[in-house]
Protein backbone atom coordinates (compact mmCIF):
# COMPACT_ATOMS: atom_id res chain seq x y z
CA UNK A 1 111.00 90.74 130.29
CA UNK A 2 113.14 87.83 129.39
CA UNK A 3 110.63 85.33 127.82
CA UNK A 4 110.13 84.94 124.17
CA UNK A 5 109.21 87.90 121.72
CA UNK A 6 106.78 86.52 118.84
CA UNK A 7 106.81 88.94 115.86
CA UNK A 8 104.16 87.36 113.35
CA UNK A 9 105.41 88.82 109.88
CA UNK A 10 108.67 89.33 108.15
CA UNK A 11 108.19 92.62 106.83
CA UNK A 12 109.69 96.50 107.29
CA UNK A 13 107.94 96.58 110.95
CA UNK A 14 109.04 92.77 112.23
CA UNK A 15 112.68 93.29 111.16
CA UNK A 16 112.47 96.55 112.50
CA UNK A 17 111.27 95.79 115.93
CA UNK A 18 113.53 92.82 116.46
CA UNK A 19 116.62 94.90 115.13
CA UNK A 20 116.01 97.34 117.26
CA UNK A 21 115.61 95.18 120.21
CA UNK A 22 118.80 93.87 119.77
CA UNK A 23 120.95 97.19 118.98
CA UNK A 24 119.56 98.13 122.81
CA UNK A 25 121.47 94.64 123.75
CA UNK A 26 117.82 93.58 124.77
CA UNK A 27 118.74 89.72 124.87
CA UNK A 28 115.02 87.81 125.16
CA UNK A 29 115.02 85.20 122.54
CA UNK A 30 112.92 86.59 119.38
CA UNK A 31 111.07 84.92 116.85
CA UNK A 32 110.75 86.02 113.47
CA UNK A 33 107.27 83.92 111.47
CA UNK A 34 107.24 85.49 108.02
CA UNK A 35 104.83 84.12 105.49
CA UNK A 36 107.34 84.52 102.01
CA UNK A 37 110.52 82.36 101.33
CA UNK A 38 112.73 84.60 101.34
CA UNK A 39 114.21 86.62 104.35
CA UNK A 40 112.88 89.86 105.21
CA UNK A 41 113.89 92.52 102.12
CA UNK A 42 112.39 95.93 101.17
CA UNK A 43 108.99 96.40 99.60
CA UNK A 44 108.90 99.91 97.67
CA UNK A 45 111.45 99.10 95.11
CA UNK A 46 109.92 96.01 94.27
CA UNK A 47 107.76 98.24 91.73
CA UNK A 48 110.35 100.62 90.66
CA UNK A 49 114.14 99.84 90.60
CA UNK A 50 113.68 95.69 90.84
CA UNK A 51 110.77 95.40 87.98
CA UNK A 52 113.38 97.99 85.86
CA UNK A 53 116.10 94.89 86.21
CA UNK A 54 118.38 97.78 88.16
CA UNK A 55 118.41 96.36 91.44
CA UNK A 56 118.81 92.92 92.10
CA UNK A 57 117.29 91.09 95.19
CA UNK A 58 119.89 90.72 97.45
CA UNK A 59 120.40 94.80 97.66
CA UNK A 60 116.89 94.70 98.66
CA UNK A 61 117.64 91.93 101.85
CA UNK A 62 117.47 94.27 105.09
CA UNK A 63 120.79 92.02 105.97
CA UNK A 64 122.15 89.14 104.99
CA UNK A 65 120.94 86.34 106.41
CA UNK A 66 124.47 85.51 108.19
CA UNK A 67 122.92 88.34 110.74
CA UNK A 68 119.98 86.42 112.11
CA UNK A 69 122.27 83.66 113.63
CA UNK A 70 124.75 86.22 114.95
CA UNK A 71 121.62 88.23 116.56
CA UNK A 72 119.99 85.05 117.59
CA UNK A 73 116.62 85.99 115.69
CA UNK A 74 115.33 82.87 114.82
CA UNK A 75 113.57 83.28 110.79
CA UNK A 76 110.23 80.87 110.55
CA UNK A 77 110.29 81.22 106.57
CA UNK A 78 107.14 80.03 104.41
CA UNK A 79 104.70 80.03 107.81
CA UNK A 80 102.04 81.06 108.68
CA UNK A 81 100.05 81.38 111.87
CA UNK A 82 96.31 79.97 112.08
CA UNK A 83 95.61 80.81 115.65
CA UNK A 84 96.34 82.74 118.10
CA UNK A 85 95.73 81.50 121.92
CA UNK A 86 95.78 84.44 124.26
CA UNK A 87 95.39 82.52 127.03
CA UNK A 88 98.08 80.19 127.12
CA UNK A 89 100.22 82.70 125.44
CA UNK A 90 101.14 80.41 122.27
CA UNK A 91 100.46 80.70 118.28
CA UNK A 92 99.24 77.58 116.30
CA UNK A 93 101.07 77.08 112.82
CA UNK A 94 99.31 75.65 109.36
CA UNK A 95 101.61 71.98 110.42
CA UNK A 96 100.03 72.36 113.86
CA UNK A 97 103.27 73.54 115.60
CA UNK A 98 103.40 75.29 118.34
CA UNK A 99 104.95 78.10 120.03
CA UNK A 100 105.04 79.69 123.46
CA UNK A 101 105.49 83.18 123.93
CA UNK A 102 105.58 85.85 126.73
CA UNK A 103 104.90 88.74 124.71
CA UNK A 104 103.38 89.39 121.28
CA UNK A 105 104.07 91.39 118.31
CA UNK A 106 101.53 91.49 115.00
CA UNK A 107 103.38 92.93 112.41
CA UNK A 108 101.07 91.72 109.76
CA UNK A 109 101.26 94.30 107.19
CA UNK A 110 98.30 94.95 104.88
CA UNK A 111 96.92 93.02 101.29
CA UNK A 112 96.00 94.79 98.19
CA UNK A 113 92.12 94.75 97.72
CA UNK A 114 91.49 92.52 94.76
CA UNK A 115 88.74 92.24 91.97
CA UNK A 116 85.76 89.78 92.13
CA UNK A 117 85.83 86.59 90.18
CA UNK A 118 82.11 88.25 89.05
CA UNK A 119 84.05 90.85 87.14
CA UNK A 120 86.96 88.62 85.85
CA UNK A 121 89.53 89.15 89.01
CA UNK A 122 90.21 85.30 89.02
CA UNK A 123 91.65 85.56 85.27
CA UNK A 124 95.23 85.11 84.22
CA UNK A 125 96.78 88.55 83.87
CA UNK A 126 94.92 90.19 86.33
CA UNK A 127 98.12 91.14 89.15
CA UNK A 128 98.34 93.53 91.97
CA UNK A 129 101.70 94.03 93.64
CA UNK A 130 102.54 93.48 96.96
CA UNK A 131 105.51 90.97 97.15
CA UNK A 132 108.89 89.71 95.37
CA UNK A 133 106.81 86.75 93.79
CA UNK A 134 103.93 89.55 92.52
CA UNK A 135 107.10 91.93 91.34
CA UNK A 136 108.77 88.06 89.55
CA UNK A 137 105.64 87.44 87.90
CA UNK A 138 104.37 90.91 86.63
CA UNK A 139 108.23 91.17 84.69
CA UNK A 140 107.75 88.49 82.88
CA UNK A 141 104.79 90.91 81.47
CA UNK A 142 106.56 93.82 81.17
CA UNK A 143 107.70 93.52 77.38
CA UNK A 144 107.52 96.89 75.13
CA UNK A 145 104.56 96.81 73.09
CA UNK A 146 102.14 95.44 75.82
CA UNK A 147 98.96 96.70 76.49
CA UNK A 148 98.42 97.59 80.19
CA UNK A 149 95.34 98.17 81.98
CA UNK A 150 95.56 100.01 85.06
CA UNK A 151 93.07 100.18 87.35
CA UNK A 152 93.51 102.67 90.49
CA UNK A 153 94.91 106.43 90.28
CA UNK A 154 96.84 106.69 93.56
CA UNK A 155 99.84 105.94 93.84
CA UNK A 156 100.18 102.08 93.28
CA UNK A 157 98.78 102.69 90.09
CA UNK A 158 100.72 105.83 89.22
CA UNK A 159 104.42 104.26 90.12
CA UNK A 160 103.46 101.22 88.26
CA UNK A 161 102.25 103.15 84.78
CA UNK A 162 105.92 104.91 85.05
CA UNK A 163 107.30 101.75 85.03
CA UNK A 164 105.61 100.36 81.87
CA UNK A 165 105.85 103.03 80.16
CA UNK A 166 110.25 103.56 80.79
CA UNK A 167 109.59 99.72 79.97
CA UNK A 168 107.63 100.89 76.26
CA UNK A 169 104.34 99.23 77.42
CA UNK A 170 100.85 100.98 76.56
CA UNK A 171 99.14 102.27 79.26
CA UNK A 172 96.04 102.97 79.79
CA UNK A 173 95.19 103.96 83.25
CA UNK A 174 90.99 104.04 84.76
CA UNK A 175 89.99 105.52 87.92
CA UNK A 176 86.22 105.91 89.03
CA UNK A 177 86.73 108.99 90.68
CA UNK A 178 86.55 112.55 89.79
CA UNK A 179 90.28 112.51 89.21
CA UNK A 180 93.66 110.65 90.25
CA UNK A 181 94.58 111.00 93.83
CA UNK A 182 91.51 112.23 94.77
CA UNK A 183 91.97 110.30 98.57
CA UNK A 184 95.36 111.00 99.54
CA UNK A 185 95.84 114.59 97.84
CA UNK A 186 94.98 117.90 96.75
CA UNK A 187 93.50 118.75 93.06
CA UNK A 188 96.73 121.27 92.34
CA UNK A 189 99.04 117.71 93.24
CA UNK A 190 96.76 115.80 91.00
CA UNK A 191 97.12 118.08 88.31
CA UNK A 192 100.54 117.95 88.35
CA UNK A 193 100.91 114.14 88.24
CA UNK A 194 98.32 114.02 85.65
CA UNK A 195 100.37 115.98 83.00
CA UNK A 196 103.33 114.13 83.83
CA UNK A 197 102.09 111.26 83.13
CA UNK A 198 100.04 112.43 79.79
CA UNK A 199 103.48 114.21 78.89
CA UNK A 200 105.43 110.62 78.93
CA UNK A 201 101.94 108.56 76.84
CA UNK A 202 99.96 107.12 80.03
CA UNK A 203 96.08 106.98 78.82
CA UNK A 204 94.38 108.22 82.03
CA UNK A 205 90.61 107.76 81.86
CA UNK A 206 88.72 109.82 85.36
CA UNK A 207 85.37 109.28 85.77
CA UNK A 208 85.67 105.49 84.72
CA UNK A 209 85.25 102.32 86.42
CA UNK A 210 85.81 98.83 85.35
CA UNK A 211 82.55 96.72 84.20
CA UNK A 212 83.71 93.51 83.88
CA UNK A 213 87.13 91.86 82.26
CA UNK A 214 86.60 89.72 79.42
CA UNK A 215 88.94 86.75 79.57
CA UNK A 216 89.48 84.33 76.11
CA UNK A 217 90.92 80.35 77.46
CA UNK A 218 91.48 81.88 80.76
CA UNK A 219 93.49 84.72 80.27
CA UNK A 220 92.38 88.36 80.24
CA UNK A 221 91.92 89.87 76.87
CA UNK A 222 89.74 93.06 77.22
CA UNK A 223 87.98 95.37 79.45
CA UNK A 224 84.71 96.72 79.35
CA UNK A 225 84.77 100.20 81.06
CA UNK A 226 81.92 101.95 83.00
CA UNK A 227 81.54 104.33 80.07
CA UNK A 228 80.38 101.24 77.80
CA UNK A 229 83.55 101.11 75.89
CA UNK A 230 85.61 97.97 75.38
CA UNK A 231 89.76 97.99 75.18
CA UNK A 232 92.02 95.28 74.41
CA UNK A 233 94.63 94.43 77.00
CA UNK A 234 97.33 91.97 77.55
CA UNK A 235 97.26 92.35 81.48
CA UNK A 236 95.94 93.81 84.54
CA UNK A 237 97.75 95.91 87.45
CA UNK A 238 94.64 96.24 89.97
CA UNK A 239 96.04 99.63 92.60
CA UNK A 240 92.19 99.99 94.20
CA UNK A 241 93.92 100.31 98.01
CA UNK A 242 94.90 97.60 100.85
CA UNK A 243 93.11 96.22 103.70
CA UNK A 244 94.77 95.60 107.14
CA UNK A 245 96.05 92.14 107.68
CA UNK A 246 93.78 91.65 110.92
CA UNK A 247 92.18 88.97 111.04
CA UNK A 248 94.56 86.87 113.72
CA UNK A 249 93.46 89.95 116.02
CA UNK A 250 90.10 89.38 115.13
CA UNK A 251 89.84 85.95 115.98
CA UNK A 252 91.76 86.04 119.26
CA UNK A 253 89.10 89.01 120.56
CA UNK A 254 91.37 91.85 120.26
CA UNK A 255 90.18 95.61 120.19
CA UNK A 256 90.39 96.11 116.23
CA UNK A 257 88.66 98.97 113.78
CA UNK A 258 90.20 99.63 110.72
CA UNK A 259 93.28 97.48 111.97
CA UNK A 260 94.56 96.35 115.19
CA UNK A 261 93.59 99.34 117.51
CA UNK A 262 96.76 100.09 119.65
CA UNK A 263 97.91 103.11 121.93
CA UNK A 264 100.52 105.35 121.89
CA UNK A 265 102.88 102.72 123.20
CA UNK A 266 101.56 100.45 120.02
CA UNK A 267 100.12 97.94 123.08
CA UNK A 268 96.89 96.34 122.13
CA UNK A 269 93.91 95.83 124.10
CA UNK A 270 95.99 92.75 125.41
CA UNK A 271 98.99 94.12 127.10
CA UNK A 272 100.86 90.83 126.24
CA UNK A 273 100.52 91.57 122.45
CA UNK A 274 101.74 94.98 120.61
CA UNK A 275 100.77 95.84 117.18
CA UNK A 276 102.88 98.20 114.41
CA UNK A 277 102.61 98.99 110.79
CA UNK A 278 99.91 98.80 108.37
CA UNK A 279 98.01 96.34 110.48
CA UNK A 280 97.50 98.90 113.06
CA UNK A 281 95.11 101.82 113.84
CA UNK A 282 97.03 104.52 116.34
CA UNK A 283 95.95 107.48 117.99
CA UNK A 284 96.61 110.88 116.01
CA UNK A 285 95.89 114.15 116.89
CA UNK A 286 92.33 113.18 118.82
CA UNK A 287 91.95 111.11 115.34
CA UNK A 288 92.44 106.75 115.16
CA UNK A 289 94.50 106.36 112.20
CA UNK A 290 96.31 103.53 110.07
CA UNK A 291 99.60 105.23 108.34
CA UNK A 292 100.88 103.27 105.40
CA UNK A 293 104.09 103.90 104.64
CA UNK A 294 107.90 102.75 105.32
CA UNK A 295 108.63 105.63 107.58
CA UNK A 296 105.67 104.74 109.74
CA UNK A 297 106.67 100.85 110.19
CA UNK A 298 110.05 101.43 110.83
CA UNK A 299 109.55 104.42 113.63
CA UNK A 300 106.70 102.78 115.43
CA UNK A 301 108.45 99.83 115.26
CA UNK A 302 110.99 101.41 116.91
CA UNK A 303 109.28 102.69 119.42
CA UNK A 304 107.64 99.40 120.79
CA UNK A 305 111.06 98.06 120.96
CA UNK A 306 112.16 100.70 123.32
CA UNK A 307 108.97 100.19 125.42
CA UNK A 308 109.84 96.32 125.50
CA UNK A 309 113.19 97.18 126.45
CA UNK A 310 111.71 98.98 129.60
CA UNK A 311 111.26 102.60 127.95
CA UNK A 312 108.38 105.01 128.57
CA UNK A 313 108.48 107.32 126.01
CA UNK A 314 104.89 107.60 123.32
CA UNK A 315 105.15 106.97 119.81
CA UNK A 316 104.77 110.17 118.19
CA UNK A 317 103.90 109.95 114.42
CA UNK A 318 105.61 112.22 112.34
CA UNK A 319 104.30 111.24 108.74
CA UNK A 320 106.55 111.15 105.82
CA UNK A 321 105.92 109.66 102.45
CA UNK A 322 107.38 109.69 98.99
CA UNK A 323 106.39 108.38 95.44
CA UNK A 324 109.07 108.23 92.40
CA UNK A 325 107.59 108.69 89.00
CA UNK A 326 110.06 109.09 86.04
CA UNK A 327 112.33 111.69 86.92
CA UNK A 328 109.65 112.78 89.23
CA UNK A 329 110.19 113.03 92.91
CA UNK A 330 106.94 114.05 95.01
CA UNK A 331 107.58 114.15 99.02
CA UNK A 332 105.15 114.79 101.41
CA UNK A 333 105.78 115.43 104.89
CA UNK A 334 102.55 115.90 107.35
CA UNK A 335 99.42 114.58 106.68
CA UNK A 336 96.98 116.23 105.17
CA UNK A 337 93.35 114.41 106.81
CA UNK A 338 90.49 117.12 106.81
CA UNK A 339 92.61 120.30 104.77
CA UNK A 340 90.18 122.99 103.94
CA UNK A 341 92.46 124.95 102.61
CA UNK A 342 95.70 125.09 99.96
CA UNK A 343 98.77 127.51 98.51
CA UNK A 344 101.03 126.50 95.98
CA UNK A 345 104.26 127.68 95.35
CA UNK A 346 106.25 127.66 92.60
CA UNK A 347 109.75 126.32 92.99
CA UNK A 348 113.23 128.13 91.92
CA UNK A 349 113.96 124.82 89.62
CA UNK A 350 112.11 124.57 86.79
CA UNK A 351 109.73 122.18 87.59
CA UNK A 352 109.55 122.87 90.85
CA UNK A 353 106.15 123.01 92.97
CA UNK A 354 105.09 122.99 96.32
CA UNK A 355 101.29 122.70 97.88
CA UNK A 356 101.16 123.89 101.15
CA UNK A 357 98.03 122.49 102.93
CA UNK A 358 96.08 123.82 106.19
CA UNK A 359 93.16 122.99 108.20
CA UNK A 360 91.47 125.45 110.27
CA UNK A 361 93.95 128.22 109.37
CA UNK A 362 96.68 125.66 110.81
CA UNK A 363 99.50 124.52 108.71
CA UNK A 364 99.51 120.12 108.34
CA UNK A 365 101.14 119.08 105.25
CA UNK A 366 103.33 119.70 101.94
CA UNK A 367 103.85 117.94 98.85
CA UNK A 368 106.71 118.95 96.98
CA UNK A 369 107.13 118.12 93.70
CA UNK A 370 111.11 117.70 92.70
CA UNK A 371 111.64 120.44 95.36
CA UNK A 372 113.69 119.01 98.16
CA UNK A 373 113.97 122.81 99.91
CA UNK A 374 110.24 122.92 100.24
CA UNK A 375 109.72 119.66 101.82
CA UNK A 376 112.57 119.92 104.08
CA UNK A 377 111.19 123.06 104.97
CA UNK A 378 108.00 121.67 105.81
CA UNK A 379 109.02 118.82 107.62
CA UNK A 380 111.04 121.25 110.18
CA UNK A 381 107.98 123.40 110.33
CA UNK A 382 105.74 120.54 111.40
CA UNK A 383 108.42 118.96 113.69
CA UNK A 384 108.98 122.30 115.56
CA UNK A 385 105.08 123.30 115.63
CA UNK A 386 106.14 127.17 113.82
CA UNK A 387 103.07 128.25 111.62
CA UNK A 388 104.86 129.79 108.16
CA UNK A 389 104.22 133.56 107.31
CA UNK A 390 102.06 133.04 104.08
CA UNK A 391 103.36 135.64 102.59
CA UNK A 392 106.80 134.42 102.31
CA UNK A 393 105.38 131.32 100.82
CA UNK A 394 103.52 133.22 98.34
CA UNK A 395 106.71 134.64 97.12
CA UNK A 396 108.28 132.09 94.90
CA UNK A 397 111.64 134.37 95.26
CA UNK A 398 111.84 134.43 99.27
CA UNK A 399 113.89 131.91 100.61
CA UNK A 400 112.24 129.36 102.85
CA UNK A 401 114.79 129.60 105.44
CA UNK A 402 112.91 132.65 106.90
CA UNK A 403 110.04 130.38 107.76
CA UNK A 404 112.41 129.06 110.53
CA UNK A 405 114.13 132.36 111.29
């Protein structure tokens, strides 16, 4: 193909696609149409190093923006696209503009659920975190003292009471479950977390939902918690999940579930239009999954551009994820849908853990907790399809390079 590439969003899995287009000297013209301001830049330290003041913005910038003219990637900043028209192959922007293309890419990315105005969402103070201008608003919040309200024990929630807290905020952190984590990982990971954080002053209150915020001129001043207690807060992180960005795909009459259903080529049910990151639902080991993470973005990504660039080759997902909390670094390699079964391991640091999880007497996933061995480990295990002999795992003094022996 040599007519015009459309990637609708700026994000880890736009960039990606059109930067990988161009390192295979694929020449169509590309067009970036990103939402934000600012040109595309990296998401996950938004809440960690850039809200601590220790990286700047422009070490977040994929590349400077000298590199879209000398890729020819045209950058649509501060647009957005209202309709999609599949059959005359063009996209309608909010000034009415617009723009042919031959092929298609949605790389819309997801939004962070949000409260109801019923329960005091719409109030001053009440944030989630998503963007630059979410991570530029919540640090002019971020002053010692403060009294934080989380609401949301995965990982959102977790990174961002790690921040306020190395920041001197109080935190107080609710989750309606049974416990923190309960969606994306075992009980032995959650336990781990969960004295972590109670070791470093986080408040974490399982079991407990939010009843309504009470706001005073506006602005949020308390919450009243499930358990009929009231706390006084001086702002609100809300970590309760994302949703897909796909509505676009919606309203053209694409194939969409949770997401923008695509194959293993990341083609829609329109073969004009592909679909990558957390906007889209791929096919998994017999399951349809969305993966929401960096590592995910980037490698589909990746792989549509090779496809586009006349490749054949299937996007195989090989899932990866991390979360930095404190000194804490947790890595999970796998994924770990439907485990019926884990073992931990200790590690030889102290500190050190590992949980080891299987389904069906098969081996799927590992989160290592500040053990890099362990997760490497797994990663090669899953990669090369070996089962591990359990009972070097249960041996905290075997070495792990046996697994691969």
């Amino acid at each position: 193909m040599t007519g015009r590439l459309v990637i609708i969003g700026g994000g880890q899995a736009g960039f990606a696609l059109a930067a990988k287009l161009r390192a295979l000297k694929d020449a169509r013209p590309i067009t970036i149409i990103g939402s934000e301001d600012v040109i595309p830049y990296q998401r996950p330290p938004l809440s960690k190093k850039y809200l601590l003041g220790e990286m700047d913005f422009e070490r977040l910038t994929f590349r400077p923006e000298s590199w879209f003219a000398e890729h020819e990637v045209e950058l649509l900043l501060s647009t957005y696209v209202e309709e999609i028209d599949r059959k005359a192959k063009t996209v309608r922007m909010q000034d009415g503009a617009v723009l042919e293309y031959e092929t298609l890419a949605l790389a819309t990315g997801s939004t962070p659920r949000t409260l109801p105005a019923s329960v005091g969402g719409d109030l001053d103070g009440v944030f989630t975190v998503r963007d630059k201008r979410d991570a530029d608003l919540l640090a002019g919040e971020m002053k010692p003292g403060r009294r934080l309200l989380i609401i949301g024990g995965g990982y959102i929630g977790l990174e961002a009471a790690a921040v306020a807290r190395h920041l001197g905020l109080e935190v107080t952190l609710i989750e309606m479950a049974d416990r923190i984590l309960q969606r994306v990982a075992a009980k032995e990971t959650a336990d781990v977390m969960r004295a972590i954080h109670d070791s470093h002053g986080v408040v974490i209150r399982e079991k407990t939902g939010l009843h309504k915020l009470i706001g005073e001129n506006g602005r949020v001043r308390a919450a009243e918690l499930s358990d009929g207690s009231t706390i006084e807060v001086d702002f609100v992180i809300v970590g309760i999940g994302v949703k897909p960005n796909d509505e676009l795909a919606q309203q053209c009459g694409l194939e969409v579930g949770n997401g923008v259903i695509v194959d293993e080529f990341a083609c829609t049910s329109d073969p004009s239009i592909f679909a990558m990151g957390d906007c889209a639902m791929l096919p998994w080991r017999g399951n349809r999954i969305r993966l929401e993470s960096v590592q995910n973005a980037v490698d589909q990504a990746e792989a549509a551009a090779a496809v586009l660039a006349g490749g054949t080759a299937p996007y195989d997902a090989k899932p990866w994820f991390w979360s930095d909390q404190y000194d804490v670094k947790l890595q999970i390699a796998g994924f770990n849908l439907g485990y019926d079964e884990t073992l931990t391991r200790k590690g030889a640091r102290e500190g050190s853990l590992s949980i080891w999880y299987f389904r069906e007497g098969r081996f799927i996933a590992v989160d290592a907790i500040n053990d890099a061995k362990a997760y490497v480990s797994g990663k090669k295990l899953l990669d090369s399809g070996i089962e591990p002999d359990r009972t070097i795992l249960a041996d905290p003094a075997a070495d792990l390079k046996q697994l691969l022996a």
